[in-house]
PDB file of N, CA and C in Angstrom:
ATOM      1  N   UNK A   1     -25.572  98.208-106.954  1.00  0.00           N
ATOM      2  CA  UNK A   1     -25.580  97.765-105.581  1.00  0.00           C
ATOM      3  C   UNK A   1     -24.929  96.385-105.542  1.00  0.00           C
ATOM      4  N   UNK A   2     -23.680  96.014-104.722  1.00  0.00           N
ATOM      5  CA  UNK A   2     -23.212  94.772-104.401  1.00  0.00           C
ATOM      6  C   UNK A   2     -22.099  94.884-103.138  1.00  0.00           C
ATOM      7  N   UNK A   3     -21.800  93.585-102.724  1.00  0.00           N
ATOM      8  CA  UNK A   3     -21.168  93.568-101.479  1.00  0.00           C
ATOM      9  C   UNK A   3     -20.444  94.233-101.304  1.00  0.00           C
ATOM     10  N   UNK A   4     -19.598  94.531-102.370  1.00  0.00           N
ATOM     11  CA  UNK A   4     -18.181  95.562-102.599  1.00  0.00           C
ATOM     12  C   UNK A   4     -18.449  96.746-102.539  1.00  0.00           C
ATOM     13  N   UNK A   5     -19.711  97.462-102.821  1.00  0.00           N
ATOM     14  CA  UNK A   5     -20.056  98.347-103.025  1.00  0.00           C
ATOM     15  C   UNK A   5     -20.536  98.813-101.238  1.00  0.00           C
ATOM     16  N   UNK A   6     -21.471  98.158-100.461  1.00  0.00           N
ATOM     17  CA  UNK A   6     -22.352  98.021 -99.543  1.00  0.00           C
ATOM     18  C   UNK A   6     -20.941  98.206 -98.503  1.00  0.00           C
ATOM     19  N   UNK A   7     -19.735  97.624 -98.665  1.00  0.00           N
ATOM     20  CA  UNK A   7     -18.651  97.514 -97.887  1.00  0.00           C
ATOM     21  C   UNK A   7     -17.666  98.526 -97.959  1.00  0.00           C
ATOM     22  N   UNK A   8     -17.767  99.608 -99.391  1.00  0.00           N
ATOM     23  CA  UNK A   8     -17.018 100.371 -99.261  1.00  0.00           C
ATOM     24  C   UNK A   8     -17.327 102.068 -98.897  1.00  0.00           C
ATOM     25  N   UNK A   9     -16.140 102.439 -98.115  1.00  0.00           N
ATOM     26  CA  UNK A   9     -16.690 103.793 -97.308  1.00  0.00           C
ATOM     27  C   UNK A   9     -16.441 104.852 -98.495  1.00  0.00           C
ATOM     28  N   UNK A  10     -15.717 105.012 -99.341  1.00  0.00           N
ATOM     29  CA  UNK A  10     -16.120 105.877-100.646  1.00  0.00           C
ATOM     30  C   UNK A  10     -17.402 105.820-101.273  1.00  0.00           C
ATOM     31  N   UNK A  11     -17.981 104.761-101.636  1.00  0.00           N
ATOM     32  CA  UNK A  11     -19.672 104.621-102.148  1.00  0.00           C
ATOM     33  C   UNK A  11     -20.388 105.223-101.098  1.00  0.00           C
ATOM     34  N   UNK A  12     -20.498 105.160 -99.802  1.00  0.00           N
ATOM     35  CA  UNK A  12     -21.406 105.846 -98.996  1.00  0.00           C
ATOM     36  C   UNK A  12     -20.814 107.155 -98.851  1.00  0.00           C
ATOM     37  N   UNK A  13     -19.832 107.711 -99.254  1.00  0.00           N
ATOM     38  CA  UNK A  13     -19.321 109.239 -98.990  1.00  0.00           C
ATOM     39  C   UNK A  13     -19.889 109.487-100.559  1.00  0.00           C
ATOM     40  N   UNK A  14     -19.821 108.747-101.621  1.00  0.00           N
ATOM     41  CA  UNK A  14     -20.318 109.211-102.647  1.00  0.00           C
ATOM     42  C   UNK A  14     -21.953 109.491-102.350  1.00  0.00           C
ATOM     43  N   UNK A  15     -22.723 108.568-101.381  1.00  0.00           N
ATOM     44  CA  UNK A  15     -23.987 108.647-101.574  1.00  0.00           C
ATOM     45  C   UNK A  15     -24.400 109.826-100.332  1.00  0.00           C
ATOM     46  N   UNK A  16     -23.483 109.759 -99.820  1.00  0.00           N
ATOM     47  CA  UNK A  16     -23.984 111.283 -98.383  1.00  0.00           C
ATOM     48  C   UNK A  16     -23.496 112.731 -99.666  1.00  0.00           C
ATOM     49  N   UNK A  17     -22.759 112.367-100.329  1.00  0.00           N
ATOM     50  CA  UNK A  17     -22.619 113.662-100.900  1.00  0.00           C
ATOM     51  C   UNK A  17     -23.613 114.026-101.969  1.00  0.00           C
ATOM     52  N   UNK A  18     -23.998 113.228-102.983  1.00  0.00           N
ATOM     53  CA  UNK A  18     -25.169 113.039-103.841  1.00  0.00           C
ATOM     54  C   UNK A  18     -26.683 113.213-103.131  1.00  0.00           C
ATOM     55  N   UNK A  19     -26.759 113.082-101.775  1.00  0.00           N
ATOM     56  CA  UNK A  19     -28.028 113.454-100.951  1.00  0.00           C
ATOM     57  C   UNK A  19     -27.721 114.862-100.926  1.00  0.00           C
ATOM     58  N   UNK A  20     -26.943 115.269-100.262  1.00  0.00           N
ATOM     59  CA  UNK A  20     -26.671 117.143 -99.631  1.00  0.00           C
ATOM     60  C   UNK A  20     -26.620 117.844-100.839  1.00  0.00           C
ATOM     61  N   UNK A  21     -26.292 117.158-102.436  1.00  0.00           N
ATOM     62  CA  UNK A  21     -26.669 117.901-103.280  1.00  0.00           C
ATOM     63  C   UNK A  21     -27.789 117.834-104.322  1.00  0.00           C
ATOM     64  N   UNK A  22     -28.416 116.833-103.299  1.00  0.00           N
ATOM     65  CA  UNK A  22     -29.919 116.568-103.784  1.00  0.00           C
ATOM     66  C   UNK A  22     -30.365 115.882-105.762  1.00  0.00           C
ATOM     67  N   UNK A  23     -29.196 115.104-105.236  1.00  0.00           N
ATOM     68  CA  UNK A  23     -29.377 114.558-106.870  1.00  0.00           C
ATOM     69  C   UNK A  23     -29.574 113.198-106.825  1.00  0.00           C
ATOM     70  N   UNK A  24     -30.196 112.664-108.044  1.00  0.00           N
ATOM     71  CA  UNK A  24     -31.142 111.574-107.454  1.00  0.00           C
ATOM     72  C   UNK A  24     -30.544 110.485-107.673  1.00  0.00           C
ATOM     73  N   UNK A  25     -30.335 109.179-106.941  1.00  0.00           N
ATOM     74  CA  UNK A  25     -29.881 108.040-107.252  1.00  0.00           C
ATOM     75  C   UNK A  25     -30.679 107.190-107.464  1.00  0.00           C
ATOM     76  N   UNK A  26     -30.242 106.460-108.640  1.00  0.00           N
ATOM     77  CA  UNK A  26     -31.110 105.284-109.271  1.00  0.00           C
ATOM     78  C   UNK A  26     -29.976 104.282-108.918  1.00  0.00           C
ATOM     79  N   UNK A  27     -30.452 103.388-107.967  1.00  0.00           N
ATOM     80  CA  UNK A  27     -29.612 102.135-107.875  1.00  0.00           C
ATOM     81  C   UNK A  27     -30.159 101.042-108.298  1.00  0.00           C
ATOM     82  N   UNK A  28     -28.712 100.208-108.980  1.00  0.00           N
ATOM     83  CA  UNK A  28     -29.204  98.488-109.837  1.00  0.00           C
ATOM     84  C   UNK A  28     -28.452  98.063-109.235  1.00  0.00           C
ATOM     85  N   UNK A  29     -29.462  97.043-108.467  1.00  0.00           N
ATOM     86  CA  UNK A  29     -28.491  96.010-108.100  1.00  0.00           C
ATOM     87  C   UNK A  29     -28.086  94.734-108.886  1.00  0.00           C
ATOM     88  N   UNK A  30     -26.587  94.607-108.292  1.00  0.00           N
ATOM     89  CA  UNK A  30     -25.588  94.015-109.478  1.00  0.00           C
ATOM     90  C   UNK A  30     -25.719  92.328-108.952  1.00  0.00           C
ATOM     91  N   UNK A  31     -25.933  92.036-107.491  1.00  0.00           N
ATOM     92  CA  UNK A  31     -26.375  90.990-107.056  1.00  0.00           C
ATOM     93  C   UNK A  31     -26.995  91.231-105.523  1.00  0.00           C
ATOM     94  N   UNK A  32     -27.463  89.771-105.127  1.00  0.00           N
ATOM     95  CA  UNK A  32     -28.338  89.635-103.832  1.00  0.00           C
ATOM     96  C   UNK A  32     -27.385  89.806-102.541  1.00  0.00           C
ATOM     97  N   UNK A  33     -27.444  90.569-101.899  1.00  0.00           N
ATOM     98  CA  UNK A  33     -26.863  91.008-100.279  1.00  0.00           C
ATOM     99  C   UNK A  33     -28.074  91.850 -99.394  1.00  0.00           C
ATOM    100  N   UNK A  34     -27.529  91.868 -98.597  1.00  0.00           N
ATOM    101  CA  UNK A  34     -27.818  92.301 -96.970  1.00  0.00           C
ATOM    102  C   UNK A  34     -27.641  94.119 -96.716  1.00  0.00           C
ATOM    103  N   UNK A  35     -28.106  94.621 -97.332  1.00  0.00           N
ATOM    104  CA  UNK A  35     -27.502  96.795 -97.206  1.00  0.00           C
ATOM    105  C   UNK A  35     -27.209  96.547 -95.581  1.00  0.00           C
ATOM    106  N   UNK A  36     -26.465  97.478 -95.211  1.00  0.00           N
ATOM    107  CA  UNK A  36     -26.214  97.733 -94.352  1.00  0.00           C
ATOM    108  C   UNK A  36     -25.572  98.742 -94.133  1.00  0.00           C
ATOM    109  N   UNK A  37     -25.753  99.504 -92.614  1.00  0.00           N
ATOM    110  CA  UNK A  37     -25.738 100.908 -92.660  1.00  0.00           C
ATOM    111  C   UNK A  37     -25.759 102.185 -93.128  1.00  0.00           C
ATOM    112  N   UNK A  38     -24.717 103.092 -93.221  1.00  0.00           N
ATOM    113  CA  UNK A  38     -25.041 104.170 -94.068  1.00  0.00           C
ATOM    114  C   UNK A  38     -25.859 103.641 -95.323  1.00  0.00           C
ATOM    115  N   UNK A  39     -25.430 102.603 -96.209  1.00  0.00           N
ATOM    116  CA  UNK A  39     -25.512 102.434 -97.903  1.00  0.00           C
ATOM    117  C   UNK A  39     -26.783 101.317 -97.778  1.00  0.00           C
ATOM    118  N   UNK A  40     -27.558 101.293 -96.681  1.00  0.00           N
ATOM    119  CA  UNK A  40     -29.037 100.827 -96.680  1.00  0.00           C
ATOM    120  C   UNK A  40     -29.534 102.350 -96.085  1.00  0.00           C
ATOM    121  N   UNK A  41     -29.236 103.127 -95.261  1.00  0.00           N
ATOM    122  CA  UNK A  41     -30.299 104.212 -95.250  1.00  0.00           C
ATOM    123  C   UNK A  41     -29.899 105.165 -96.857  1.00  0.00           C
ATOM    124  N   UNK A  42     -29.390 104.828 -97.131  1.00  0.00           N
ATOM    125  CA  UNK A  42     -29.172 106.026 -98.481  1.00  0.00           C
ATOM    126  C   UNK A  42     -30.008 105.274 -99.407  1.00  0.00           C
ATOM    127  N   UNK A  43     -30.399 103.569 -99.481  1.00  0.00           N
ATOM    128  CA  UNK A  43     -30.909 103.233-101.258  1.00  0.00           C
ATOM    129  C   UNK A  43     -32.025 102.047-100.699  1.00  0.00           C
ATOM    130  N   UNK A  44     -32.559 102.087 -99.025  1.00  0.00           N
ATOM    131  CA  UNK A  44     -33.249 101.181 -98.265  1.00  0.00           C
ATOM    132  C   UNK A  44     -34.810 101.661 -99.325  1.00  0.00           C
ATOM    133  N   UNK A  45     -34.911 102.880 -99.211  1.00  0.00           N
ATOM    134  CA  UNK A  45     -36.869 103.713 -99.724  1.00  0.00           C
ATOM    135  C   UNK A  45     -36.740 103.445-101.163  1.00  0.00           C
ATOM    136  N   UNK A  46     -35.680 103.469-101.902  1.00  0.00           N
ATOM    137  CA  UNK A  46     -35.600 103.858-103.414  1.00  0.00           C
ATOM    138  C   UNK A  46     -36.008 102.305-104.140  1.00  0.00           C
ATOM    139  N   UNK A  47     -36.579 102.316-105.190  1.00  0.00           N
ATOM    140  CA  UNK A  47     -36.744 101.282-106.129  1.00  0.00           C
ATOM    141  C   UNK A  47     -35.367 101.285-106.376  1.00  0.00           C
ATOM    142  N   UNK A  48     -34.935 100.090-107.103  1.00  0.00           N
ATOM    143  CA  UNK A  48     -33.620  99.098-107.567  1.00  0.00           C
ATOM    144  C   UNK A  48     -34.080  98.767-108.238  1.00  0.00           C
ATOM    145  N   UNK A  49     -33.247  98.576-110.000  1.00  0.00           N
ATOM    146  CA  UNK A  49     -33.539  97.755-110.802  1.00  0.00           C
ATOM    147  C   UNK A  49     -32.216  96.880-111.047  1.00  0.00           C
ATOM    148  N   UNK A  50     -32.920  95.353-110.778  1.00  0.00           N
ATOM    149  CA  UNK A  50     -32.081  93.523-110.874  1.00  0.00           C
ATOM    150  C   UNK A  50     -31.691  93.755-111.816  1.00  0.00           C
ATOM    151  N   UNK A  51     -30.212  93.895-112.569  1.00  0.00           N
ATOM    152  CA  UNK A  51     -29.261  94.056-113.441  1.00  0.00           C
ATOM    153  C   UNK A  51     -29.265  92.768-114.022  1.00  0.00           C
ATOM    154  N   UNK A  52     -29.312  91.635-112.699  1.00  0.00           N
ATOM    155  CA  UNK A  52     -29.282  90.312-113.718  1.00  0.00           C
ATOM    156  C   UNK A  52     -30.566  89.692-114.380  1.00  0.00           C
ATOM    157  N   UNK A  53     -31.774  90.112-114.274  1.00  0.00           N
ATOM    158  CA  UNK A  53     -32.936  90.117-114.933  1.00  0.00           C
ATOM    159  C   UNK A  53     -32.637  90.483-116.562  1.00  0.00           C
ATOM    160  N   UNK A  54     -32.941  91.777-116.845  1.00  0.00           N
ATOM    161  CA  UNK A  54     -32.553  91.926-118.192  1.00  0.00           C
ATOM    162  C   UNK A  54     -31.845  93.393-118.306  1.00  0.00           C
ATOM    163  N   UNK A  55     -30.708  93.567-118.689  1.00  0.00           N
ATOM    164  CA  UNK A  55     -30.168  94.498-118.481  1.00  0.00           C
ATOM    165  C   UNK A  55     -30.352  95.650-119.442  1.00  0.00           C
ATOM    166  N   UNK A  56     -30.946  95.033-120.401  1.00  0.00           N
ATOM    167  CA  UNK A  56     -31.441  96.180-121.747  1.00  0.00           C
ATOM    168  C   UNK A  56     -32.776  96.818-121.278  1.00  0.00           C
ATOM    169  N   UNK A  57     -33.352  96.133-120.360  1.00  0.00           N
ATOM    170  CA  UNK A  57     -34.611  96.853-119.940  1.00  0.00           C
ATOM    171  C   UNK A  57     -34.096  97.859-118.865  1.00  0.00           C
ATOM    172  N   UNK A  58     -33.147  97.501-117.751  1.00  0.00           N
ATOM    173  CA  UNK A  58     -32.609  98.215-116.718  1.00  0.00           C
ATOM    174  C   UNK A  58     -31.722  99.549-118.034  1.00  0.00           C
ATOM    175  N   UNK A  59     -31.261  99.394-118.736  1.00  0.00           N
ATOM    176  CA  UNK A  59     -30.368 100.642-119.314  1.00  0.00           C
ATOM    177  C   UNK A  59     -31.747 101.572-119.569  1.00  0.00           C
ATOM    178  N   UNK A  60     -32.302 100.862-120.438  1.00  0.00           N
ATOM    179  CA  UNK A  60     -33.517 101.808-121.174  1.00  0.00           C
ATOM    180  C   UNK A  60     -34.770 102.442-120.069  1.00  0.00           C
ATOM    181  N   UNK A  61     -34.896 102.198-118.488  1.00  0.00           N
ATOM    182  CA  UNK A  61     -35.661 102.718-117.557  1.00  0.00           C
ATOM    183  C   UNK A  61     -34.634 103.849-116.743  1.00  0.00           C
ATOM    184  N   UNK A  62     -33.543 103.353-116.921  1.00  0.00           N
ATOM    185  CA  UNK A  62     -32.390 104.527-116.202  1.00  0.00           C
ATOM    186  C   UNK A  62     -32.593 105.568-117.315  1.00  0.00           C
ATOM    187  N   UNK A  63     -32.409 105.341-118.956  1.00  0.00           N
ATOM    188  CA  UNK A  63     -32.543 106.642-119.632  1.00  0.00           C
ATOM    189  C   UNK A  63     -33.785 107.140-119.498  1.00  0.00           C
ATOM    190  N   UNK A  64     -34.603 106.622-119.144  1.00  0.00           N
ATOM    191  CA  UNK A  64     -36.028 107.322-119.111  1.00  0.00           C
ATOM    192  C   UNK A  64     -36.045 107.908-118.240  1.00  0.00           C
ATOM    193  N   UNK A  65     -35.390 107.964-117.110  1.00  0.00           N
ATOM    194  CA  UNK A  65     -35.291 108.546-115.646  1.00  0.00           C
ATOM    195  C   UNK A  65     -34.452 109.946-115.910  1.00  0.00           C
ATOM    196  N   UNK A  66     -33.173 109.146-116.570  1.00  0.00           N
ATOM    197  CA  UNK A  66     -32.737 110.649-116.913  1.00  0.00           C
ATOM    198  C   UNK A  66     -32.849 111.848-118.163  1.00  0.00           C
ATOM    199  N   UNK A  67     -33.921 110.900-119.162  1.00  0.00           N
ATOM    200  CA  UNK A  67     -34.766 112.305-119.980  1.00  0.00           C
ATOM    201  C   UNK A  67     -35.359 113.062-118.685  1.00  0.00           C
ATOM    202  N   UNK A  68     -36.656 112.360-117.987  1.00  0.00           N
ATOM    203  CA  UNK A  68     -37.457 113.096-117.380  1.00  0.00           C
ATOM    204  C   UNK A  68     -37.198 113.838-116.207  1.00  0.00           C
ATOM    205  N   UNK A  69     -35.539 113.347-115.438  1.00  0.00           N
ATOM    206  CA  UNK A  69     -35.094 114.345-115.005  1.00  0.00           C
ATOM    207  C   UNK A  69     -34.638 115.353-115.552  1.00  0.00           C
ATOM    208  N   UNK A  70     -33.993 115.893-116.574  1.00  0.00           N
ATOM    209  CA  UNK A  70     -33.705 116.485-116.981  1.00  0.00           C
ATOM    210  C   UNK A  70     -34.729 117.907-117.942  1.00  0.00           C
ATOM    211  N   UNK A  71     -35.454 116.695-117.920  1.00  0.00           N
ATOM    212  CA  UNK A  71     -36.736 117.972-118.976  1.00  0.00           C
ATOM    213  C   UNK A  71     -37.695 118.642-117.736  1.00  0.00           C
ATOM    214  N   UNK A  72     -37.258 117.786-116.103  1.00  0.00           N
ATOM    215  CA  UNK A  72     -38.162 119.446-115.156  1.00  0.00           C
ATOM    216  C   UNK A  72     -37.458 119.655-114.675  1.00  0.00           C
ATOM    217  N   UNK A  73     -35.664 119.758-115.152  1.00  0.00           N
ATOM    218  CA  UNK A  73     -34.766 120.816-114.128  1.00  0.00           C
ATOM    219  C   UNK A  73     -35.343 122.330-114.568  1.00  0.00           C
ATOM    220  N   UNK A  74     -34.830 123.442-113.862  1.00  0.00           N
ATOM    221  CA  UNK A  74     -35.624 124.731-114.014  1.00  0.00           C
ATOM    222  C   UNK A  74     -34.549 125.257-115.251  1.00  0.00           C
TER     223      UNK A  74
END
């Protein structure tokens, strides 16, 4: 998540398309801004993990997200 990101209309066509196919986004934010529109209702409910905190902890909670997604796909 960052300004560049929040500002561009490909990231929110990436994130309307990743909703309709119901796959889950884990967003880190990369720095402090303002969401706005589409790309705050798509990542406004979801936890964020602060990239600039510690980023070895943010890699190693994203892989944990995606073992345990992966071990209750059907």
């Amino acid at each position: 998540m960052s300004e560049a990101a929040n500002s561009s209309r490909h990231v929110v066509k990436e994130l309307e398309i990743a909703d309709q196919m119901k796959k889950r986004i884990v967003p880190v934010r990369l720095e402090r801004f303002e969401a706005t529109g589409a790309f705050c209702y798509y990542t406004r409910a979801m936890h964020f993990y602060p990239w600039s905190r510690e980023p070895d902890l943010v890699i190693s909670r994203i892989s944990e997200q995606v073992r345990n997604a992966k071990s209750a796909s059907p």
